[in-house]
N, C-alpha and C. Protein backbone atom coordinates (compact mmCIF):
# COMPACT_ATOMS: atom_id res chain seq x y z
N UNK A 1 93.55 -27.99 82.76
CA UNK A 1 92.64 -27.36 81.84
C UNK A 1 92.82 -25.85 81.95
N UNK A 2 94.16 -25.06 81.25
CA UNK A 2 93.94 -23.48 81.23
C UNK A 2 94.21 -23.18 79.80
N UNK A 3 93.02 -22.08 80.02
CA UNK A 3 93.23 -21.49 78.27
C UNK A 3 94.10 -21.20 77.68
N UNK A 4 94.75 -20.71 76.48
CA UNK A 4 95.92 -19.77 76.20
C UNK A 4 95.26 -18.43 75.69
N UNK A 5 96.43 -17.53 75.98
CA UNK A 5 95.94 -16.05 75.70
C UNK A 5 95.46 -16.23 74.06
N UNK A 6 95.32 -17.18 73.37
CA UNK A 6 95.02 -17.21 71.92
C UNK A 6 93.78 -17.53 71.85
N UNK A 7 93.27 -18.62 72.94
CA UNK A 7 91.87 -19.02 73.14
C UNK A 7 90.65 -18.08 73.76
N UNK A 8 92.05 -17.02 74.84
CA UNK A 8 91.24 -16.33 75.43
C UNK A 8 90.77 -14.80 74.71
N UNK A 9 91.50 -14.60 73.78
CA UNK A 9 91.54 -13.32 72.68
C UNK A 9 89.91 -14.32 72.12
N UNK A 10 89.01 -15.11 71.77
CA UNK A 10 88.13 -15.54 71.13
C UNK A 10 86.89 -15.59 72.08
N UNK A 11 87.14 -15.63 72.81
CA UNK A 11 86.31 -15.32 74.37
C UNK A 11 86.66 -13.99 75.16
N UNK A 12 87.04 -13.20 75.06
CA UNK A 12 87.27 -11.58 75.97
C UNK A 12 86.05 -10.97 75.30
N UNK A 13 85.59 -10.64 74.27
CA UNK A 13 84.36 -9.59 74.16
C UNK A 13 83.33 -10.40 75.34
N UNK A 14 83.19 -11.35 75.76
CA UNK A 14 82.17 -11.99 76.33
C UNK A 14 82.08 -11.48 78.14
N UNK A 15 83.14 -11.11 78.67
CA UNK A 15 83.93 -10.56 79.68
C UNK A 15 84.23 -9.02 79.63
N UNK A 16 83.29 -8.70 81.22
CA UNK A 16 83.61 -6.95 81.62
C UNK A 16 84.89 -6.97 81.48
N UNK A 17 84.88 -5.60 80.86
CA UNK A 17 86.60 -4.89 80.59
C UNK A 17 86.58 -4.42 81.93
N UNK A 18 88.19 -4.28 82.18
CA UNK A 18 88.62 -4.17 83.43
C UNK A 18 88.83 -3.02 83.66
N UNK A 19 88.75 -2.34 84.71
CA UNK A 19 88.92 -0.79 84.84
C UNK A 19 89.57 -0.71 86.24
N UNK A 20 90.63 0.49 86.13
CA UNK A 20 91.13 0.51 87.73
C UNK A 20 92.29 -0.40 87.89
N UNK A 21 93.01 -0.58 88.86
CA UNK A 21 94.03 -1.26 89.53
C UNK A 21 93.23 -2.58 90.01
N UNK A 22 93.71 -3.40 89.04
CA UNK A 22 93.15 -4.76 88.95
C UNK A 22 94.38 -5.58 89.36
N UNK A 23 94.61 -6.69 90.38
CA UNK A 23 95.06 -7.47 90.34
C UNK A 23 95.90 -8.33 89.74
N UNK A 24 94.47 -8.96 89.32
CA UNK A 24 94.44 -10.24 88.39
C UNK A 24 94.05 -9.93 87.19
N UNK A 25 94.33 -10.39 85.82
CA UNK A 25 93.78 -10.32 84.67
C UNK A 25 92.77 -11.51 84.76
N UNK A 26 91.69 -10.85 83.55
CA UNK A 26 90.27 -11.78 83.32
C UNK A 26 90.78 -13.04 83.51
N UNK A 27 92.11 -13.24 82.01
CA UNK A 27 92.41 -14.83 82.10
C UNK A 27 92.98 -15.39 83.41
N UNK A 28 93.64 -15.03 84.14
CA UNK A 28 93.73 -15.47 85.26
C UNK A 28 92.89 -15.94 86.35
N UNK A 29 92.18 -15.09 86.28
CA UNK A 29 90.71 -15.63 87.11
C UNK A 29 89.82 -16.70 86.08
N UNK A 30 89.56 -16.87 84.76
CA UNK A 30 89.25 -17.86 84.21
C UNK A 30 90.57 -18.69 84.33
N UNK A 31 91.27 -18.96 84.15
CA UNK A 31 91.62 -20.17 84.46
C UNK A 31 91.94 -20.71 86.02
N UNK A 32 91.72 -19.85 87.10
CA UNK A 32 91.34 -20.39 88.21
C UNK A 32 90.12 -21.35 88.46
N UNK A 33 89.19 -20.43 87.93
CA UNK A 33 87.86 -21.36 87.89
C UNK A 33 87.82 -22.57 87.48
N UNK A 34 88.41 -22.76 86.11
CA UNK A 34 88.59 -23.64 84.92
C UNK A 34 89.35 -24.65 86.21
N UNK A 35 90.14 -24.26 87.05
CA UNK A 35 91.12 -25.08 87.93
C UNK A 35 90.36 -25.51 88.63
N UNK A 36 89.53 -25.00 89.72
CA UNK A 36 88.10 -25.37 90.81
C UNK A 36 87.38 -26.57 90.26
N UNK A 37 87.29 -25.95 89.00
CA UNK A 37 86.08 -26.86 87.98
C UNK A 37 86.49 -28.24 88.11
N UNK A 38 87.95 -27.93 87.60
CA UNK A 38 87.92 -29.47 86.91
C UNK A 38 88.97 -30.47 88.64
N UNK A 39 89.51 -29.76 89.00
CA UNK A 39 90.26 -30.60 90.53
C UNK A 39 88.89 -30.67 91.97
N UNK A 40 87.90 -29.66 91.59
CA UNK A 40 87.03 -29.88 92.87
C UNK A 40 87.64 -29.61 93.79
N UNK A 41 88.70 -29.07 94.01
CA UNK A 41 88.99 -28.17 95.32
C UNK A 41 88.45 -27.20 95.67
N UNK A 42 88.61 -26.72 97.60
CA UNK A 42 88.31 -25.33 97.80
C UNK A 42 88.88 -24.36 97.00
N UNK A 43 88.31 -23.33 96.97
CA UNK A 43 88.68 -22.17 97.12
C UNK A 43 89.60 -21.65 97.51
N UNK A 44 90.43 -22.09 98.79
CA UNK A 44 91.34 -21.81 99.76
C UNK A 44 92.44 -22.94 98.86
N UNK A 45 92.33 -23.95 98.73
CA UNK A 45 93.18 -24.76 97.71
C UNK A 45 93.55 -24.34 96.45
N UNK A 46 93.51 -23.27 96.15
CA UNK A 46 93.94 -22.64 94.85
C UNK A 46 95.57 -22.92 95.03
N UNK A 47 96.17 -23.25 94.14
CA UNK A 47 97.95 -23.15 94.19
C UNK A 47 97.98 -21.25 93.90
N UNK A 48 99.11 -20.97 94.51
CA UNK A 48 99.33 -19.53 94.64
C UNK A 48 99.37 -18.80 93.17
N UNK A 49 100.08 -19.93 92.29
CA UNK A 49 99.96 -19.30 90.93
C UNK A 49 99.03 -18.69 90.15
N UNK A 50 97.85 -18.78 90.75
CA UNK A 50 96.93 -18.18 90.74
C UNK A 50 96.08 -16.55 90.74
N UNK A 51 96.97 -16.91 92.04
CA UNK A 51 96.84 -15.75 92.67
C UNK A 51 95.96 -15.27 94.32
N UNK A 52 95.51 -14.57 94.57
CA UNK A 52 94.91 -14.49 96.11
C UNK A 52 93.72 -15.35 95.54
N UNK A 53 93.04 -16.45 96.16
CA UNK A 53 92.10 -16.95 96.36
C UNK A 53 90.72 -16.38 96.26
N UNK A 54 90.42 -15.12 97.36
CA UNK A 54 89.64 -14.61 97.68
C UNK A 54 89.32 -13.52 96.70
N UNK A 55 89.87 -13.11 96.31
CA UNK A 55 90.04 -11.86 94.94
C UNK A 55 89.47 -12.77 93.89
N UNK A 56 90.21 -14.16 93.61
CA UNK A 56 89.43 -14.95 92.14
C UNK A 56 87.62 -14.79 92.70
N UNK A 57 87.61 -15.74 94.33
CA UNK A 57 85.91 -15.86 94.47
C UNK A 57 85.25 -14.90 94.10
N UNK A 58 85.29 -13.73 94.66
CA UNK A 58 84.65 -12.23 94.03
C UNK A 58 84.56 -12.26 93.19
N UNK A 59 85.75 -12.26 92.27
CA UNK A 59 85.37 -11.94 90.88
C UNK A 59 84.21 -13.12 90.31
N UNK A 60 84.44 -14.14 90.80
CA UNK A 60 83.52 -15.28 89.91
C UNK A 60 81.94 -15.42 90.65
N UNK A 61 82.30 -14.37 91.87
CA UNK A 61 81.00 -14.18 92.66
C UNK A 61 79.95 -13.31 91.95
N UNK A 62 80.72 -11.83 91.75
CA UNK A 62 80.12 -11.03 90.57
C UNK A 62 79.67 -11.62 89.17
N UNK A 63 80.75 -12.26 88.60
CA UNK A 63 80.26 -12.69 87.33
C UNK A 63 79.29 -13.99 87.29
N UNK A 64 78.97 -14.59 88.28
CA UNK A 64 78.15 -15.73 88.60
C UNK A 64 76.76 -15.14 88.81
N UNK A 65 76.37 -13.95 89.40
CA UNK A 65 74.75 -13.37 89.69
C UNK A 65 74.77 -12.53 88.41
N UNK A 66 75.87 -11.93 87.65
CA UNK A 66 75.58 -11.02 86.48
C UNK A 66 75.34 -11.54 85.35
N UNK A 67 75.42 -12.86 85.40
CA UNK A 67 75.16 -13.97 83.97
C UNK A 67 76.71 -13.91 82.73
N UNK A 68 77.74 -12.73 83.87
CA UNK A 68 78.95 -13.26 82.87
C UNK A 68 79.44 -14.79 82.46
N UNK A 69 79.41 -15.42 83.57
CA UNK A 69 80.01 -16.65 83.75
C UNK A 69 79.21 -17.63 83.11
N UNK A 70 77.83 -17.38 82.75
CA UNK A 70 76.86 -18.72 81.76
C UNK A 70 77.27 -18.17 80.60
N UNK A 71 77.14 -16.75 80.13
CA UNK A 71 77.54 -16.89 78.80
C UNK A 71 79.07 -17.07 78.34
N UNK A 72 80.65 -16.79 79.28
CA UNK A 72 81.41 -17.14 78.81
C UNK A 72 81.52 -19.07 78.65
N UNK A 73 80.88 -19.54 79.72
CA UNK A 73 80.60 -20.82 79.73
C UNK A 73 80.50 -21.79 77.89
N UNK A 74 79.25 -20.64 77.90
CA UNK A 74 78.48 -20.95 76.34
C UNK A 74 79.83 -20.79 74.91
N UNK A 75 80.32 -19.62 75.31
CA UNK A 75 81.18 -19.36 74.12
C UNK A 75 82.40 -20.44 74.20
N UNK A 76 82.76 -20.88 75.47
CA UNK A 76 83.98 -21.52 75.56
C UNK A 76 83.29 -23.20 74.93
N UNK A 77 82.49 -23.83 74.82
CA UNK A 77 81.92 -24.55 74.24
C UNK A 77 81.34 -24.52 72.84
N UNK A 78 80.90 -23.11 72.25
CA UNK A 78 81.02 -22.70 70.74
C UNK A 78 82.13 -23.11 70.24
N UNK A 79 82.73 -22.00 71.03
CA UNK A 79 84.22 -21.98 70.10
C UNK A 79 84.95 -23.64 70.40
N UNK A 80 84.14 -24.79 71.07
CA UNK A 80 85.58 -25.87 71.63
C UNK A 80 86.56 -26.03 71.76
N UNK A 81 86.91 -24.65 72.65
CA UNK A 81 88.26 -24.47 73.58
C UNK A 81 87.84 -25.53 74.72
N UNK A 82 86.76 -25.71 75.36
CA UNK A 82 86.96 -26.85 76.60
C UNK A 82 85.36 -27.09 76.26
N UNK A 83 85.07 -28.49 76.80
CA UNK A 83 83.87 -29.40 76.87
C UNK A 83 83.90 -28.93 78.18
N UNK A 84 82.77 -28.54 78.87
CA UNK A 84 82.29 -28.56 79.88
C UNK A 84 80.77 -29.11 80.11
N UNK A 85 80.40 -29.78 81.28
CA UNK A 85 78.64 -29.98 81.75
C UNK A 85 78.58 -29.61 82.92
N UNK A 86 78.05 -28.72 83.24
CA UNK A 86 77.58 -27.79 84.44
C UNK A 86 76.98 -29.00 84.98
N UNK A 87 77.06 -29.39 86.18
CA UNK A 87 76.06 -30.11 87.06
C UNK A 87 75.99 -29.66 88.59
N UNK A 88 74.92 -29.55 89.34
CA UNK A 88 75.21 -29.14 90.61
C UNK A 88 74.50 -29.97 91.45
N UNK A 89 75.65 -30.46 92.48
CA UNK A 89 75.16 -31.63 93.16
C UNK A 89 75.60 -31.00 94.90
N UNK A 90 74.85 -31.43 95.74
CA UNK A 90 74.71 -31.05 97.22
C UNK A 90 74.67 -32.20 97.73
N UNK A 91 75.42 -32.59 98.68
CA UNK A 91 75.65 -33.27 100.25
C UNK A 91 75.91 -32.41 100.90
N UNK A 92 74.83 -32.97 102.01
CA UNK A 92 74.39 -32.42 103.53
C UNK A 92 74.55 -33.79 104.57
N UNK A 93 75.19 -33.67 105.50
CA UNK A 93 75.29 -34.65 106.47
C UNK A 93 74.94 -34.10 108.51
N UNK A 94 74.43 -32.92 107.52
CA UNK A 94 73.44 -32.42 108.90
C UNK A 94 73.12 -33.07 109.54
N UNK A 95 73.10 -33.46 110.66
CA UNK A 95 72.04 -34.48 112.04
C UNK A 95 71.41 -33.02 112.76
N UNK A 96 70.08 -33.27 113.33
CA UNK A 96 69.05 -32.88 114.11
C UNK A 96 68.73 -33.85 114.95
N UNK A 97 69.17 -33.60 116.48
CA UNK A 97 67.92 -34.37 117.11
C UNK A 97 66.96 -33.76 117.71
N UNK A 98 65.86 -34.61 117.53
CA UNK A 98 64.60 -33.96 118.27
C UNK A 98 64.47 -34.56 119.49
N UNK A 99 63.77 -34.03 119.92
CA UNK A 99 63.24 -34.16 121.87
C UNK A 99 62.16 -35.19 121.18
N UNK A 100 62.40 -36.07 122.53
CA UNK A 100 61.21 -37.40 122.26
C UNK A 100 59.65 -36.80 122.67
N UNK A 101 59.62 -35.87 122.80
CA UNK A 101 58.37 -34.33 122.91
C UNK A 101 57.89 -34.47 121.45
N UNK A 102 58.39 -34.15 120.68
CA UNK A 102 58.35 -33.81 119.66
C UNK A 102 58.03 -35.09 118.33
N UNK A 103 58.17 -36.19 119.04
CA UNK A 103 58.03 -37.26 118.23
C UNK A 103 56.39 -37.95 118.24
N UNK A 104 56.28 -37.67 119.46
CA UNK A 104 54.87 -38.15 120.08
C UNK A 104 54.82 -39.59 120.48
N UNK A 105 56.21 -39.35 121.35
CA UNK A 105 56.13 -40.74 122.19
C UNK A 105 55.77 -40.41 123.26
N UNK A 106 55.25 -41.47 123.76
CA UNK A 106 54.15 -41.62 125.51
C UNK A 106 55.43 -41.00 126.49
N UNK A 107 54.49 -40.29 127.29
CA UNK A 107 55.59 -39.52 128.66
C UNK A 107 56.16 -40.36 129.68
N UNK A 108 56.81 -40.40 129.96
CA UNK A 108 57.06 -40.87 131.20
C UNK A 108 56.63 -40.53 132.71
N UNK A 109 56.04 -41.70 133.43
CA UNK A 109 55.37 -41.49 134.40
C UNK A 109 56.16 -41.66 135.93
N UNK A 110 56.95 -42.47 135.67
CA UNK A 110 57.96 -43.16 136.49
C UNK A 110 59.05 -41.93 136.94
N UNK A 111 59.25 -41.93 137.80
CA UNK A 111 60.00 -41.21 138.55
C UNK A 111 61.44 -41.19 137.83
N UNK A 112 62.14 -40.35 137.61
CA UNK A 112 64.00 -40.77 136.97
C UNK A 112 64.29 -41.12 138.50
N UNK A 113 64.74 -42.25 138.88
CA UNK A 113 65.87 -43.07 139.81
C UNK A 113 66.69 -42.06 140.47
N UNK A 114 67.73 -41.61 139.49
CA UNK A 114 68.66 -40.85 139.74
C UNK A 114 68.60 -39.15 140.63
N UNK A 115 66.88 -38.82 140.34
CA UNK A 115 66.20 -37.48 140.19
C UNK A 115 66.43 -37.79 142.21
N UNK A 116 66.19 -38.52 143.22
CA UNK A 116 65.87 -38.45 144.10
C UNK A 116 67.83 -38.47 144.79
N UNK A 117 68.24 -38.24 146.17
CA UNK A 117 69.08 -38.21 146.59
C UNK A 117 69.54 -39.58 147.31
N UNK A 118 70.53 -40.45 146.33
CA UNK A 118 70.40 -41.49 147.00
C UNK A 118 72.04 -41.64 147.95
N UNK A 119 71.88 -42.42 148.93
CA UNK A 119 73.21 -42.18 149.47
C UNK A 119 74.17 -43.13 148.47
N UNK A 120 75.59 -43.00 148.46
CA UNK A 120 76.48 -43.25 148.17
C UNK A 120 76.96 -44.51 148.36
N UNK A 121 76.87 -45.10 149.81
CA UNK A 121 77.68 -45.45 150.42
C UNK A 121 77.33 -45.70 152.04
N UNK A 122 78.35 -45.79 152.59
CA UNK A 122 77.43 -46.22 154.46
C UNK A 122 77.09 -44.72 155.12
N UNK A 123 75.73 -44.62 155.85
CA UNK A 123 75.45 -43.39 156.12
C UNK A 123 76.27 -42.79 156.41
N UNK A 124 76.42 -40.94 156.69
CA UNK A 124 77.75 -40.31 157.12
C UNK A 124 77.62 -40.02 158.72
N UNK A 125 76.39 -40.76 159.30
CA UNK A 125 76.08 -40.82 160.60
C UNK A 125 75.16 -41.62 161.20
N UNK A 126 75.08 -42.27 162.32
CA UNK A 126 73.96 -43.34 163.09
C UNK A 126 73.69 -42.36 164.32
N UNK A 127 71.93 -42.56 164.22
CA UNK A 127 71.27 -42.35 165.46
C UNK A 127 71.11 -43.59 166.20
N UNK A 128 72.04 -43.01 167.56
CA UNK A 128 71.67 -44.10 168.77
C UNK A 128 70.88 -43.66 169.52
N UNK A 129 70.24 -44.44 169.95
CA UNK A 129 69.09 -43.74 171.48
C UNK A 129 69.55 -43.87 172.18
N UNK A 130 69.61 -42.66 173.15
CA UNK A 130 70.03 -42.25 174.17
C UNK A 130 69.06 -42.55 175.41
N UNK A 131 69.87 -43.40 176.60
CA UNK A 131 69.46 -43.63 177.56
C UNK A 131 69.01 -42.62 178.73
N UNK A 132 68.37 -42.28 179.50
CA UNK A 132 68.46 -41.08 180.75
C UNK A 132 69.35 -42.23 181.84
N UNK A 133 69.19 -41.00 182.40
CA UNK A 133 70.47 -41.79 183.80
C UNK A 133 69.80 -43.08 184.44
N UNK A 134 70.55 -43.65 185.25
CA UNK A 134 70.18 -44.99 185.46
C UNK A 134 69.51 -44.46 186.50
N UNK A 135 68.20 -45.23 187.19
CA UNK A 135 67.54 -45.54 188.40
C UNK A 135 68.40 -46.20 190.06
C-alpha cells in the first residue's frame, strides 16, 4: 500500500511544508506509515527503503499530537487513494504478584521448619562423660 507522487500531489496541501535539510520527503514518510499500517510491524522493522526508522517515528510523532496525521488520514479517504479504519487495540500480558499480606489471607502461626537450624546429617561431634581417675 504506497501512494504515487500523483496521489500524493492531491494530498500535500494537507502536510507541513518542509523547511531545512530534510532527510526524507513527506511522501516517504507517508508511505512508511502506510507500510506500519498495513504489515503491523515495528518500527525498527521498517525495510531500509524507507529510510532511518527513527527519523520516520518523529516525524509521525509530531504529526500524530499536531492533528497532521487525522486530517491527512481524512483526505486520503476523500480523495479514495486508500480505504483505511483507524482502530486501536492494546494487549498487556503484565503479571503482578501480590504478597499473601495483601490479599487478606490468615497469617501464619506455625513456625517455617526450615527458619530453625537443623542438622544435616550425623552430629559433627559426641559428648562422652568423662570419668575421674579410678579409686
Amino acid at each position: 500500500m504506497e501512494i504515487t507522487e500523483a496521489q500524493f500531489a492531491r494530498i500535500a496541501p494537507y502536510l507541513p511544508v518542509q523547511r531545512g535539510n530534510v532527510s526524507l520527503s513527506n511522501l516517504q514518510v507517508l508511505n512508511a506509515i502506510l507500510y506500519v499500517a498495513e504489515h503491523g510491524c515495528r518500527w525498527r522493522g521498517l525495510p531500509a527503503r524507507f529510510g532511518n526508522w527513527h527519523t520516520i517515528y518523529m516525524r509521525m510523532n509530531r504529526w500524530s499530537k499536531s492533528g497532521v496525521l487525522d486530517r491527512v488520514f481524512e483526505q486520503l479517504q476523500r480523495e479514495q487513494i486508500v480505504r483505511i479504519k483507524l482502530e486501536a487495540a492494546s494487549l498487556d500480558s503484565t503479571v503482578v504478584k501480590g504478597h499473601s499480606d495483601g490479599t487478606g489471607a490468615p497469617e501464619k502461626t506455625a513456625p517455617n521448619p526450615s527458619a530453625g537450624p537443623v542438622p544435616a546429617g550425623p552430629p559433627s561431634f559426641i559428648w562422652l562423660p568423662r570419668m575421674p581417675g579410678r579409686p
